[in-house]
Protein backbone atom coordinates (compact mmCIF):
# COMPACT_ATOMS: atom_id res chain seq x y z
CA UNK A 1 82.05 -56.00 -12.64
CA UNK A 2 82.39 -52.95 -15.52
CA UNK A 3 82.42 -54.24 -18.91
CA UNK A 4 82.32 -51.69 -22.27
CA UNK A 5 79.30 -51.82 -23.31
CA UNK A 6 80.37 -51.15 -26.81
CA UNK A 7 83.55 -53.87 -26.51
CA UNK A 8 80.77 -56.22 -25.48
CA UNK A 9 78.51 -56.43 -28.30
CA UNK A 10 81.39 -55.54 -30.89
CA UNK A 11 83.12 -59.20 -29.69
CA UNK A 12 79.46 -60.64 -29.95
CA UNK A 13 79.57 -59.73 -33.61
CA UNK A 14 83.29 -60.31 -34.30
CA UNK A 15 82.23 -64.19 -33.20
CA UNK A 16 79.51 -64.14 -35.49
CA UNK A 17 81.25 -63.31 -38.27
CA UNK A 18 84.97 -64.39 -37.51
CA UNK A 19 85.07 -67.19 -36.09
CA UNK A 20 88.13 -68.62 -38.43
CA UNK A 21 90.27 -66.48 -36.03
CA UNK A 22 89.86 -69.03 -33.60
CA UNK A 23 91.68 -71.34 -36.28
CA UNK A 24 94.92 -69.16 -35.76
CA UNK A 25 95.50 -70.70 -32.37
CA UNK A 26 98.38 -72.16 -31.50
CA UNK A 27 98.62 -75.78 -31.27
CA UNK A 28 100.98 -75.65 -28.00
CA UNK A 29 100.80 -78.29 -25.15
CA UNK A 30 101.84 -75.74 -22.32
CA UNK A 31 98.97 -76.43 -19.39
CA UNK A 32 98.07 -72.96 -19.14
CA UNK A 33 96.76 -73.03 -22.96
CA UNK A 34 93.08 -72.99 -23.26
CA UNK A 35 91.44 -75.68 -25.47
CA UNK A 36 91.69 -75.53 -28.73
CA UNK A 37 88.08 -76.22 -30.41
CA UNK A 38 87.95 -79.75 -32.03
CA UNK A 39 85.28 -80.04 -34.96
CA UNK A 40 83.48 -83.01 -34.03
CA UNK A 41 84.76 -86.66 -35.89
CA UNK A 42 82.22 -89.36 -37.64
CA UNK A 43 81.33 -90.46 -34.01
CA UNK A 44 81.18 -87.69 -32.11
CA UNK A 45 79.02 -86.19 -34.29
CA UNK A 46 76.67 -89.32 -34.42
CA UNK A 47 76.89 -89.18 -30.71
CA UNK A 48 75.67 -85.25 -30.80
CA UNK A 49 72.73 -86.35 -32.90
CA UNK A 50 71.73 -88.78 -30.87
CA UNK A 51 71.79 -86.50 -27.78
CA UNK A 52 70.95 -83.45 -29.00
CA UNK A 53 68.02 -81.35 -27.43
CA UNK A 54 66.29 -78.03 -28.18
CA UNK A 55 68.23 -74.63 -27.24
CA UNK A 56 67.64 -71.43 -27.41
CA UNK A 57 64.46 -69.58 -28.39
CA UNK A 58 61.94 -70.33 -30.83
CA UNK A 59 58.92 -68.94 -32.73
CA UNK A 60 56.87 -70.05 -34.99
CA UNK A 61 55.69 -66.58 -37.41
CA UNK A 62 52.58 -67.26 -39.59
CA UNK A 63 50.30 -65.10 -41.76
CA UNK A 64 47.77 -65.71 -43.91
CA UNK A 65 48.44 -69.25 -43.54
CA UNK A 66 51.69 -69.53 -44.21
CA UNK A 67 54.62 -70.62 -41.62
CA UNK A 68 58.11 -69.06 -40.81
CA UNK A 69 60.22 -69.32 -38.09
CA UNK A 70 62.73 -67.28 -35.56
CA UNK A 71 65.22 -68.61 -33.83
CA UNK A 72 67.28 -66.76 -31.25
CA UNK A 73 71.02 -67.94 -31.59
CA UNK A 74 74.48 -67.08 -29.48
CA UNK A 75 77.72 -66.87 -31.40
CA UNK A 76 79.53 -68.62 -28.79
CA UNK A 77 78.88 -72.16 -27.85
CA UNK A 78 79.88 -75.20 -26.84
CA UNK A 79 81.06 -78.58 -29.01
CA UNK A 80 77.78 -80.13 -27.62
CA UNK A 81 75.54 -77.31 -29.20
CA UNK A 82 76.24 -77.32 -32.39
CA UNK A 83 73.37 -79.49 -33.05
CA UNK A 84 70.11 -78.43 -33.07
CA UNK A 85 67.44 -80.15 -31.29
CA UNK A 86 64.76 -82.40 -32.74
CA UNK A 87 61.86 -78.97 -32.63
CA UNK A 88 64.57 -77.10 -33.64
CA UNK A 89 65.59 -79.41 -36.36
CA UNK A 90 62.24 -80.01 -37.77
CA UNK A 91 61.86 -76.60 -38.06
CA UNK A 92 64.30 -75.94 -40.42
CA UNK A 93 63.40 -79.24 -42.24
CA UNK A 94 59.96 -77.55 -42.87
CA UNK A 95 61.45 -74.32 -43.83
CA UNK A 96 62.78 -73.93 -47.49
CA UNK A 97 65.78 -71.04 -46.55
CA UNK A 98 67.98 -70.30 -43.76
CA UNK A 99 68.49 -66.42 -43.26
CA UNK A 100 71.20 -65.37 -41.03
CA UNK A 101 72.76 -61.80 -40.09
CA UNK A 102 75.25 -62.17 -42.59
CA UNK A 103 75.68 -65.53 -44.88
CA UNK A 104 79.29 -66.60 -43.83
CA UNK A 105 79.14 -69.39 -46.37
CA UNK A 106 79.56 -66.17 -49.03
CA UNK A 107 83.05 -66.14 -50.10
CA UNK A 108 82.06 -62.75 -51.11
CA UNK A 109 80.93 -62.05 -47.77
CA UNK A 110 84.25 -63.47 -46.05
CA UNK A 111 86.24 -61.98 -48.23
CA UNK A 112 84.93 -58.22 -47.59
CA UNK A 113 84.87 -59.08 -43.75
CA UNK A 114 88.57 -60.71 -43.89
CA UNK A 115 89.41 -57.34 -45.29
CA UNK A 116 87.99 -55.08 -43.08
CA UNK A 117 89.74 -56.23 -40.56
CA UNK A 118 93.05 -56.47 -41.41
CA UNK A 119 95.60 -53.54 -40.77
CA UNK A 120 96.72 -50.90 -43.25
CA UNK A 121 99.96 -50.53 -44.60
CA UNK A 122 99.99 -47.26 -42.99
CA UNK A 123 97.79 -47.95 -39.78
CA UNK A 124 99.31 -45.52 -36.75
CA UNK A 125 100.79 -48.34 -34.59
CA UNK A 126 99.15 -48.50 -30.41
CA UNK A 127 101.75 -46.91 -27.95
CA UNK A 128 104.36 -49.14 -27.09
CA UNK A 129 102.68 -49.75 -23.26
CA UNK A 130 99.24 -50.74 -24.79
CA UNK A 131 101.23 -52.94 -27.83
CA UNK A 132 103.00 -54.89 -24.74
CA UNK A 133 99.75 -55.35 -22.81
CA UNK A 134 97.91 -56.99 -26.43
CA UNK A 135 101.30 -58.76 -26.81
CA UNK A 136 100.98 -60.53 -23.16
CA UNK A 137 97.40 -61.43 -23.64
CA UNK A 138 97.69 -62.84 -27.27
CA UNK A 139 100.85 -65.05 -25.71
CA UNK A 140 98.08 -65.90 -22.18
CA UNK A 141 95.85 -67.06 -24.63
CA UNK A 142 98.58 -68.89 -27.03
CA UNK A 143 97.01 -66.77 -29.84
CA UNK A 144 98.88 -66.68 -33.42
CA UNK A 145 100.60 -64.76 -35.24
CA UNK A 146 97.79 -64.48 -38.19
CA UNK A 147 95.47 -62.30 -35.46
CA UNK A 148 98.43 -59.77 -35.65
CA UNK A 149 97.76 -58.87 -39.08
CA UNK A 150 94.38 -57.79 -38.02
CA UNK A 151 93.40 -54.14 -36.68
CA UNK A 152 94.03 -53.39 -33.32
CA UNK A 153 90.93 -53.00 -32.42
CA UNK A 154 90.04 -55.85 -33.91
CA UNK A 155 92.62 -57.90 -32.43
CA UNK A 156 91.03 -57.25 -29.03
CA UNK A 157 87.71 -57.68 -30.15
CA UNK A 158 88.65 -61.37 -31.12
CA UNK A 159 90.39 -62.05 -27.84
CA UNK A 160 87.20 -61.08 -26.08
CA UNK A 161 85.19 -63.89 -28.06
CA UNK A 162 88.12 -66.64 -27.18
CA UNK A 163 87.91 -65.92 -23.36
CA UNK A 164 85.67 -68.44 -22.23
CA UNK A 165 87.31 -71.43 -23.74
CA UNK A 166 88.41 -72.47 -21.04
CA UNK A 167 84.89 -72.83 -20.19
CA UNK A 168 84.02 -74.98 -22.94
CA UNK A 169 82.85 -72.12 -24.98
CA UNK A 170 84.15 -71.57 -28.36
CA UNK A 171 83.32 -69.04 -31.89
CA UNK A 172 84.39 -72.06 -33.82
CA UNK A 173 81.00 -73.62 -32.18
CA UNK A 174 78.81 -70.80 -32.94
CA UNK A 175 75.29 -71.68 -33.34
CA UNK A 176 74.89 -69.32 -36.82
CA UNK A 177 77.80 -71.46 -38.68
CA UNK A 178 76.58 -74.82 -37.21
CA UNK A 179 73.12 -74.14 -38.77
CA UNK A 180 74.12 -73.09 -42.10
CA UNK A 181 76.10 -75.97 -42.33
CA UNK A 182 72.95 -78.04 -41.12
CA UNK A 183 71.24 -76.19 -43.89
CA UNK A 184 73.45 -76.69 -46.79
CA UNK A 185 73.38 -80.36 -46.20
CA UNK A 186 69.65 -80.31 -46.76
CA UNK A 187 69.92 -78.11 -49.60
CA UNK A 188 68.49 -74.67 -48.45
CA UNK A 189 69.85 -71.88 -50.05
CA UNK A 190 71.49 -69.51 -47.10
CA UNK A 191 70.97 -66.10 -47.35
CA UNK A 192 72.07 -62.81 -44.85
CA UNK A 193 69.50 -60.30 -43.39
CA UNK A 194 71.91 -57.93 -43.58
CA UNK A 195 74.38 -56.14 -45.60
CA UNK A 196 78.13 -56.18 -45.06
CA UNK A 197 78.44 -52.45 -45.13
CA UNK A 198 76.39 -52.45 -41.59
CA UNK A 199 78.12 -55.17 -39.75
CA UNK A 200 81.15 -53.34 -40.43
CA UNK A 201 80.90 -50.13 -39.36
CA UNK A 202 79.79 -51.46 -35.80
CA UNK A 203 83.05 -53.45 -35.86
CA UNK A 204 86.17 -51.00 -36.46
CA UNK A 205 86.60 -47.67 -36.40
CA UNK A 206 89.35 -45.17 -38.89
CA UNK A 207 89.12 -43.33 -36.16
CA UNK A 208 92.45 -43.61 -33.97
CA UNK A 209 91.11 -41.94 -30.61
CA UNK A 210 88.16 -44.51 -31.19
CA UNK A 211 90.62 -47.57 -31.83
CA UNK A 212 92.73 -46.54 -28.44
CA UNK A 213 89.74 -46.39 -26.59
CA UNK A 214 88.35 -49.61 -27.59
CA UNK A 215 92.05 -50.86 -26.81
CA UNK A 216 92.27 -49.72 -24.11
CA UNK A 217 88.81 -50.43 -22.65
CA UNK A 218 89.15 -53.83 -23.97
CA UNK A 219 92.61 -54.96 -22.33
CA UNK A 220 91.09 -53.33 -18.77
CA UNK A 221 88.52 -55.93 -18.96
CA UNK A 222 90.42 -58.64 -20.90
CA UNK A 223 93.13 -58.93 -18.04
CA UNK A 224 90.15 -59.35 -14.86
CA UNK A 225 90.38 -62.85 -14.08
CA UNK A 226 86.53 -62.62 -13.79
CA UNK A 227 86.53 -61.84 -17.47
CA UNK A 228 84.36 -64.62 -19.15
CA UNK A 229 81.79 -64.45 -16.52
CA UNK A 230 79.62 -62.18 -18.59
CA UNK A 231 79.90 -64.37 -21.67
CA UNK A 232 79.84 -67.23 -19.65
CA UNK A 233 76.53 -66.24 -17.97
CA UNK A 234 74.82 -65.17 -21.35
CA UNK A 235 75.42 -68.13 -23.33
CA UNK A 236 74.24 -70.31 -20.36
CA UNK A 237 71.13 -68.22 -20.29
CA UNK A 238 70.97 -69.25 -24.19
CA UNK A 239 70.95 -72.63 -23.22
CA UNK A 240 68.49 -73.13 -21.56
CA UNK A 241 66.16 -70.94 -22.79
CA UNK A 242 65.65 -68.33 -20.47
CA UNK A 243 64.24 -65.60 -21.59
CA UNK A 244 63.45 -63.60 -19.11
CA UNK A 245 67.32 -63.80 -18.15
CA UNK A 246 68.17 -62.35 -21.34
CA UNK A 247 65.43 -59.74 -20.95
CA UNK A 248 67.25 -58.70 -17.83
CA UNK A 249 70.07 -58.87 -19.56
CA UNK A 250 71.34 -54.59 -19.31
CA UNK A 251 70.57 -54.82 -15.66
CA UNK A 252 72.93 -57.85 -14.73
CA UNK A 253 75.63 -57.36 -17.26
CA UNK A 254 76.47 -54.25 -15.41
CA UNK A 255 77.09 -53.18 -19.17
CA UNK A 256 74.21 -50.44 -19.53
CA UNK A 257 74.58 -48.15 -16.62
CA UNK A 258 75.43 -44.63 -18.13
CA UNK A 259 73.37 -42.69 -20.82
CA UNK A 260 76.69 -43.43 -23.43
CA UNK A 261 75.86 -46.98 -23.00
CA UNK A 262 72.38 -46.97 -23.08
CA UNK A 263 72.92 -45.07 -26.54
CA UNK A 264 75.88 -47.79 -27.26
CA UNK A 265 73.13 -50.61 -26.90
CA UNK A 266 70.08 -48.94 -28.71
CA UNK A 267 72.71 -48.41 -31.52
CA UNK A 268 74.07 -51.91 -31.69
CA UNK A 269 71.13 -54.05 -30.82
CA UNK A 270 67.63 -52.60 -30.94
CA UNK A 271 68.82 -50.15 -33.76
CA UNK A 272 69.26 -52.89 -36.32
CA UNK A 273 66.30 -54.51 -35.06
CA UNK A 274 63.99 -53.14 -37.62
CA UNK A 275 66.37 -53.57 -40.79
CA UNK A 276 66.57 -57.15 -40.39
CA UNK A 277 62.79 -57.06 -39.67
CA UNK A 278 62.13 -55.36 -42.86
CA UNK A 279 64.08 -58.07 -44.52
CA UNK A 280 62.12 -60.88 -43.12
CA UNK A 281 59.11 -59.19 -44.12
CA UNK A 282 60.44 -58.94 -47.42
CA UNK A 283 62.11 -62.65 -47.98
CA UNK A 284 58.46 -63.89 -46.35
CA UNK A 285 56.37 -61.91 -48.81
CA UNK A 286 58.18 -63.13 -51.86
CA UNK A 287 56.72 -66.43 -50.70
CA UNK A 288 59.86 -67.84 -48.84
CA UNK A 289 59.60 -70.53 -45.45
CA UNK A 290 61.90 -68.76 -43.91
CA UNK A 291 63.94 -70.02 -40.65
CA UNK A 292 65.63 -66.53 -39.62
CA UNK A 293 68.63 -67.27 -37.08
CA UNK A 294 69.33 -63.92 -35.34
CA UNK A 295 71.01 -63.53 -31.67
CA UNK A 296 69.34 -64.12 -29.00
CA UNK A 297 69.61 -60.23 -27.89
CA UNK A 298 67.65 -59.25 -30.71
CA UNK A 299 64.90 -60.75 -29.55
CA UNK A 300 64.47 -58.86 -26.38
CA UNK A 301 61.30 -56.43 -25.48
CA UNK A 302 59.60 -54.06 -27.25
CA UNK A 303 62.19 -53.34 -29.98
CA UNK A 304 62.75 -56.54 -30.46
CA UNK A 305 61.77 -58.89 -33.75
CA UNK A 306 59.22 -60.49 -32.54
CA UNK A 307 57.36 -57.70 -31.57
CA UNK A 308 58.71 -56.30 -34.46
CA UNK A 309 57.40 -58.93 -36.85
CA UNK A 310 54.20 -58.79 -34.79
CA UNK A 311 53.60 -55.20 -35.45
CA UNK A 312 53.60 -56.04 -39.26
CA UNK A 313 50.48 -58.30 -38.56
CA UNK A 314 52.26 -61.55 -37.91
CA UNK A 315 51.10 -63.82 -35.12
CA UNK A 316 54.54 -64.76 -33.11
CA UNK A 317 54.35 -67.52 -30.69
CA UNK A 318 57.11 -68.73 -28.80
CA UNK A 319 57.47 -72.03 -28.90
CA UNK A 320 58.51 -73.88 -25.33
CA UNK A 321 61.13 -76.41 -25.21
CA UNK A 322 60.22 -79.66 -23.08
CA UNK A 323 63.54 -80.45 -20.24
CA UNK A 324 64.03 -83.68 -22.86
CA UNK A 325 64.32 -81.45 -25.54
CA UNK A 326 60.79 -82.34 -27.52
CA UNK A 327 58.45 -79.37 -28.01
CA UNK A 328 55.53 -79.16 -25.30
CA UNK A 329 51.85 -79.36 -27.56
């Protein structure tokens, strides 16, 4: 299976930082409709606290006596996910601020991504084959009409992060959101690793041959019927914690295969790998606990933060999850 390697991680960030699209949805009771994601009433969620266990990678990051934490998240997740696990949990209790890519809780920050991707008044419309081909999928996937205000490119972008819902998984779970809102119920401040400016510019493009390829690209893979296997498979690997999965991750996705895609990924992963490690050192130094939530692909070899954060005299140590969800000693 082919999949853009630049449609990929773009949809990975669209569900990290959109994932009110998923609100536009329509509410229709045709059986081909994918589910539409339920936030969790009084008793469900006492029911996910009561069974919730440890996802997802952690590591504990201490220097000159002093604790922080890194936690490797996925932007698409299931209802059951949302919260975290009791070593998971207690790390954030003992942490005095949540850093994320991006804090979504910003209006300010909402607002400039809401804007970004919406359309311009004078925004080239697709040719009419590809605007049928978006049209059919939006109406597959009982999307609604507020996604049509949005970019093109855009617009497929956020269909790519709805395409496993019929797999359970959902944006409107993401783990990022779900622990900020975690966080501002304890009272930690919630603050973003990185500016607005760079998630941005790896999200759209002004350029129109760049939009129709991303169009393009994206609807080839967006109408497979194997299409949410890849997601699928990554946020299964997220899970349950397995690492080395995810370290494999450019030789199974079959996502990394030419030199442009190589480039693609060192661009969109490992290339902002050291900004947001420059801005953990920083929020550490000025004597924050921080619990940094970053995806899980950032954490991945030699490039990634925690042998970033290493590098910069840190000891990182992973921190094993137990099958029943308590940390092994």
């Amino acid at each position: 299976m082919r999949t853009s390697i630049r449609r990929h991680f773009k949809a990975l960030l669209i569900a990290a930082l959109f994932p009110w699209a998923a609100a536009s949805v329509h509410a229709q009771e045709a059986v081909s409709c994918p589910p539409v994601a339920q936030m969790p009433d009084a008793a469900t969620l006492q029911s996910l606290v009561r069974t919730a266990r440890d996802r997802g990678m952690l590591w504990r990051v201490e220097k000159k006596g002093r604790t922080s934490w890194l936690y490797g998240t996925i932007h698409v997740a299931e209802q059951g996910w949302m919260v975290p696990g009791p070593t998971v949990m207690k790390a954030l209790r003992e942490s005095d601020t949540l850093a994320l890519e991006l804090n979504m809780l910003d209006p300010k920050v909402q607002g400039a991504i809401m804007s970004a991707m919406l359309a311009a008044p004078d925004t080239k419309p697709l040719p009419q084959p590809l605007m049928e081909r978006l049209t059919r999928l939006k109406q597959r996937e009982c999307i609604g009409d507020e996604v049509g205000a949005m970019r093109a490119d855009a617009q497929v972008l956020t269909l790519a992060t709805l395409m496993a819902r019929r797999e359970g998984l959902d944006p409107s779970y993401g783990i990022d959101l779900s622990l900020a809102g975690v966080a501002t119920g304890m009272r930690k401040p919630v603050i973003g690793l990185e500016s607005v400016e760079t998630q941005i510019k790896e999200l759209v493009s002004d350029d129109p041959e760049k939009v129709l390829e991303t169009v393009t690209t994206g609807l080839d893979q967006l109408e497979r019927k194997d299409a949410p296997a890849i997601l699928t498979a990554l946020a299964r690997a997220w899970s349950d914690g397995r690492m080395r999965l995810l370290e494999s991750y450019p030789d199974w996705c079959e996502c990394v295969t030419t030199p442009t895609e190589r480039r693609e990924y060192e661009r969109m992963i490992e290339g902002r790998n050291p900004g947001i490690a420059r801005a953990m050192v920083k929020e550490i130094a000025s004597g924050k606990k921080l619990f940094a939530a970053v995806g899980a692909l950032h954490m991945i070899g030699e490039k990634g933060l925690p042998a970033l954060l290493r590098k910069q005299g840190f000891e990182v140590t992973r921190v094993e999850f137990a099958e029943d969800g308590i940390s092994k000693p």
